[in-house]
Protein backbone atom coordinates (compact mmCIF):
# COMPACT_ATOMS: atom_id res chain seq x y z
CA UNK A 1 -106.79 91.09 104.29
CA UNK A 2 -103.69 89.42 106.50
CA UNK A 3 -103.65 92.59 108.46
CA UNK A 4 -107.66 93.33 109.10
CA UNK A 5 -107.80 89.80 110.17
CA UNK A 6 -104.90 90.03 112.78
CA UNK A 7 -106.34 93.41 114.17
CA UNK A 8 -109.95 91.83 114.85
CA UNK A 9 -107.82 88.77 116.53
CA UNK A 10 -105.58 90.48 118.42
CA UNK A 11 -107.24 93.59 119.50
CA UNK A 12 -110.92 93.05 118.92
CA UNK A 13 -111.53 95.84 116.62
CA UNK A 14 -113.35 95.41 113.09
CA UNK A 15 -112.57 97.26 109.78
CA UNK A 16 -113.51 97.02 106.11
CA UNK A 17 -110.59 96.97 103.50
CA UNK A 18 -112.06 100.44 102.59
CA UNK A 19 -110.28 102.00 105.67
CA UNK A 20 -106.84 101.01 104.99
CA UNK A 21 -105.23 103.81 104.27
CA UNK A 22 -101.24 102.16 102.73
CA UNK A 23 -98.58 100.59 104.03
CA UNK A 24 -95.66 101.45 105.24
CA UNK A 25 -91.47 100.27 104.29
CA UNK A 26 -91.42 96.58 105.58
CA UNK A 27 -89.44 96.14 108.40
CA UNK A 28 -86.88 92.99 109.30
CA UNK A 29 -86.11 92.52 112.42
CA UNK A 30 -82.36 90.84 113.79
CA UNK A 31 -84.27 87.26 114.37
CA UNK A 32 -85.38 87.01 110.54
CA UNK A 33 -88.87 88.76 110.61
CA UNK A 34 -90.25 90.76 108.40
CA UNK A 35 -93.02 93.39 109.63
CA UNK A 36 -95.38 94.87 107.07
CA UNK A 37 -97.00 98.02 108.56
CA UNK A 38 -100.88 98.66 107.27
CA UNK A 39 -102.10 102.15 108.32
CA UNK A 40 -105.64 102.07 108.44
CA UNK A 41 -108.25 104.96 109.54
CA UNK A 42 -110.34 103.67 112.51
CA UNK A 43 -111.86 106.83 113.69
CA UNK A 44 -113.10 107.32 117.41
CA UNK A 45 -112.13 103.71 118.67
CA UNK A 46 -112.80 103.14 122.62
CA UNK A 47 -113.17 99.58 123.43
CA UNK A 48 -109.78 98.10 121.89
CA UNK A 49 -109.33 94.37 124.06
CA UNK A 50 -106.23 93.16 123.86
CA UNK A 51 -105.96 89.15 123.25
CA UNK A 52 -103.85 87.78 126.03
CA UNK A 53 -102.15 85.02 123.74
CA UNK A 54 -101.13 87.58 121.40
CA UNK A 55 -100.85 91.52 122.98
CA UNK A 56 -99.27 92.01 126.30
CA UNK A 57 -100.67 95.58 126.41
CA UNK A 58 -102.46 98.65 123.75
CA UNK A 59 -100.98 102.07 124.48
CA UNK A 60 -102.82 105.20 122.72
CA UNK A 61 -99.80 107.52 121.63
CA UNK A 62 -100.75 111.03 121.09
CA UNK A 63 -99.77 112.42 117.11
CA UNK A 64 -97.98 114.91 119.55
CA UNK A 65 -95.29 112.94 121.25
CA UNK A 66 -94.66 111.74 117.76
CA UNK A 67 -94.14 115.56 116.71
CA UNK A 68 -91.92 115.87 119.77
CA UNK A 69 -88.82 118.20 118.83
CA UNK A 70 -86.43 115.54 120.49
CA UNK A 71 -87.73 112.63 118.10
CA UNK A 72 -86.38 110.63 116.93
CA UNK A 73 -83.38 109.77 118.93
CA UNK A 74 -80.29 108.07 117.15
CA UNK A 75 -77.46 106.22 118.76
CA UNK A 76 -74.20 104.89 117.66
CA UNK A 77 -73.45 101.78 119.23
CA UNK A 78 -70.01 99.72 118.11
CA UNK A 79 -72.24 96.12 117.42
CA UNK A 80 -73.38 97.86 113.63
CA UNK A 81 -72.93 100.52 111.24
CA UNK A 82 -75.93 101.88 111.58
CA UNK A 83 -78.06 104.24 113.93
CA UNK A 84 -80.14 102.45 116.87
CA UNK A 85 -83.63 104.47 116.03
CA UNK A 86 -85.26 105.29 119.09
CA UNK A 87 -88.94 107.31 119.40
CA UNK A 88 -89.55 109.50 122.88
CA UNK A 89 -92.90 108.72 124.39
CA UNK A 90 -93.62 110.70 127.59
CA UNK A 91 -90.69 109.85 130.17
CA UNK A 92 -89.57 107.04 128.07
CA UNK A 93 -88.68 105.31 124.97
CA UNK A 94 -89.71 102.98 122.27
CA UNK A 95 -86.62 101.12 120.40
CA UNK A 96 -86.90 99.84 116.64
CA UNK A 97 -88.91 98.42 114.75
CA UNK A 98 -91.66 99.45 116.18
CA UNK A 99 -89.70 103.00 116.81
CA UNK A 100 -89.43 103.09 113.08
CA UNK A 101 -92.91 102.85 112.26
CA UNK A 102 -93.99 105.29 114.29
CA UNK A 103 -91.07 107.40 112.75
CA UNK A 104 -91.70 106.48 109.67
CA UNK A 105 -95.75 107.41 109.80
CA UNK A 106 -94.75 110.57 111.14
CA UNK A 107 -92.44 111.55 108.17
CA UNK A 108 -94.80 110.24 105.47
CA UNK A 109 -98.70 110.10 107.12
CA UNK A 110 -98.21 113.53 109.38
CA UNK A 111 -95.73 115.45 107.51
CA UNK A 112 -95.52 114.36 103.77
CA UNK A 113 -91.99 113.05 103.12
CA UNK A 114 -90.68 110.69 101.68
CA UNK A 115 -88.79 108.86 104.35
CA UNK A 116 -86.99 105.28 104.86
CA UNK A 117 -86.53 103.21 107.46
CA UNK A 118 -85.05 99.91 106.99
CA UNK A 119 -81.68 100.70 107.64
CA UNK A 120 -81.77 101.71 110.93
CA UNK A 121 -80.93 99.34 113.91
CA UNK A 122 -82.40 98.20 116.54
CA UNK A 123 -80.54 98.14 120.46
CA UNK A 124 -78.36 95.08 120.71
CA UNK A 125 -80.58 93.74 123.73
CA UNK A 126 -83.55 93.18 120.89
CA UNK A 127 -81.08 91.01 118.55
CA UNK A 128 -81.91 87.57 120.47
């Protein structure tokens, strides 16, 4: 219900608890959050508004970037243990967490796995 609620308030679009599809591995992020990824089914969606007091921006990301040989990228860095996850999108990059969602449906929504995600790290510039 929590997450059908916050995508009708924060990007105007409406769907019926019979379109969630699962959830993903939750997520906690450096400053004490925990994220709780819902994947729903939406179908042919056009008019997503994004609420200004709660979404910057919407970018559509093609299921083919996420298939993209080079994804996803994993960096060392000497602040942690573990891997920074990062996900190539066109010229760029998205960092974790939301890299390792998108990961994460990849492995399990596109391609069937059984794959994990908590573990990774995100870049040190995110831990404030």
């Amino acid at each position: 219900e929590t997450a059908l609620r916050e995508l009708q308030e924060e990007v105007g679009l409406t769907l019926g608890p019979e379109r969630v599809i699962g959830r993903l591995d939750d997520y906690t992020t450096r400053s004490g959050y925990t994220i709780t990824p819902i994947v729903v089914w939406g179908g042919p969606v056009t008019d997503l508004v994004p609420n200004p007091a709660e979404v910057d921006s919407i970018h559509r990301i093609p299921i083919a970037e996420l298939m993209r040989a080079d994804a996803p990228i994993l960096q060392q860095i000497p602040e942690s243990e573990n891997p920074v996850l990062l996900m190539p999108v066109g010229e760029s990059w998205i960092a974790a967490p939301t890299a390792a969602m998108l990961y994460q449906f990849r492995e399990v929504c596109i391609l069937g796995k059984q794959t994990r995600v908590a573990h990774y790290e995100q870049p040190y510039f995110a831990w404030k």
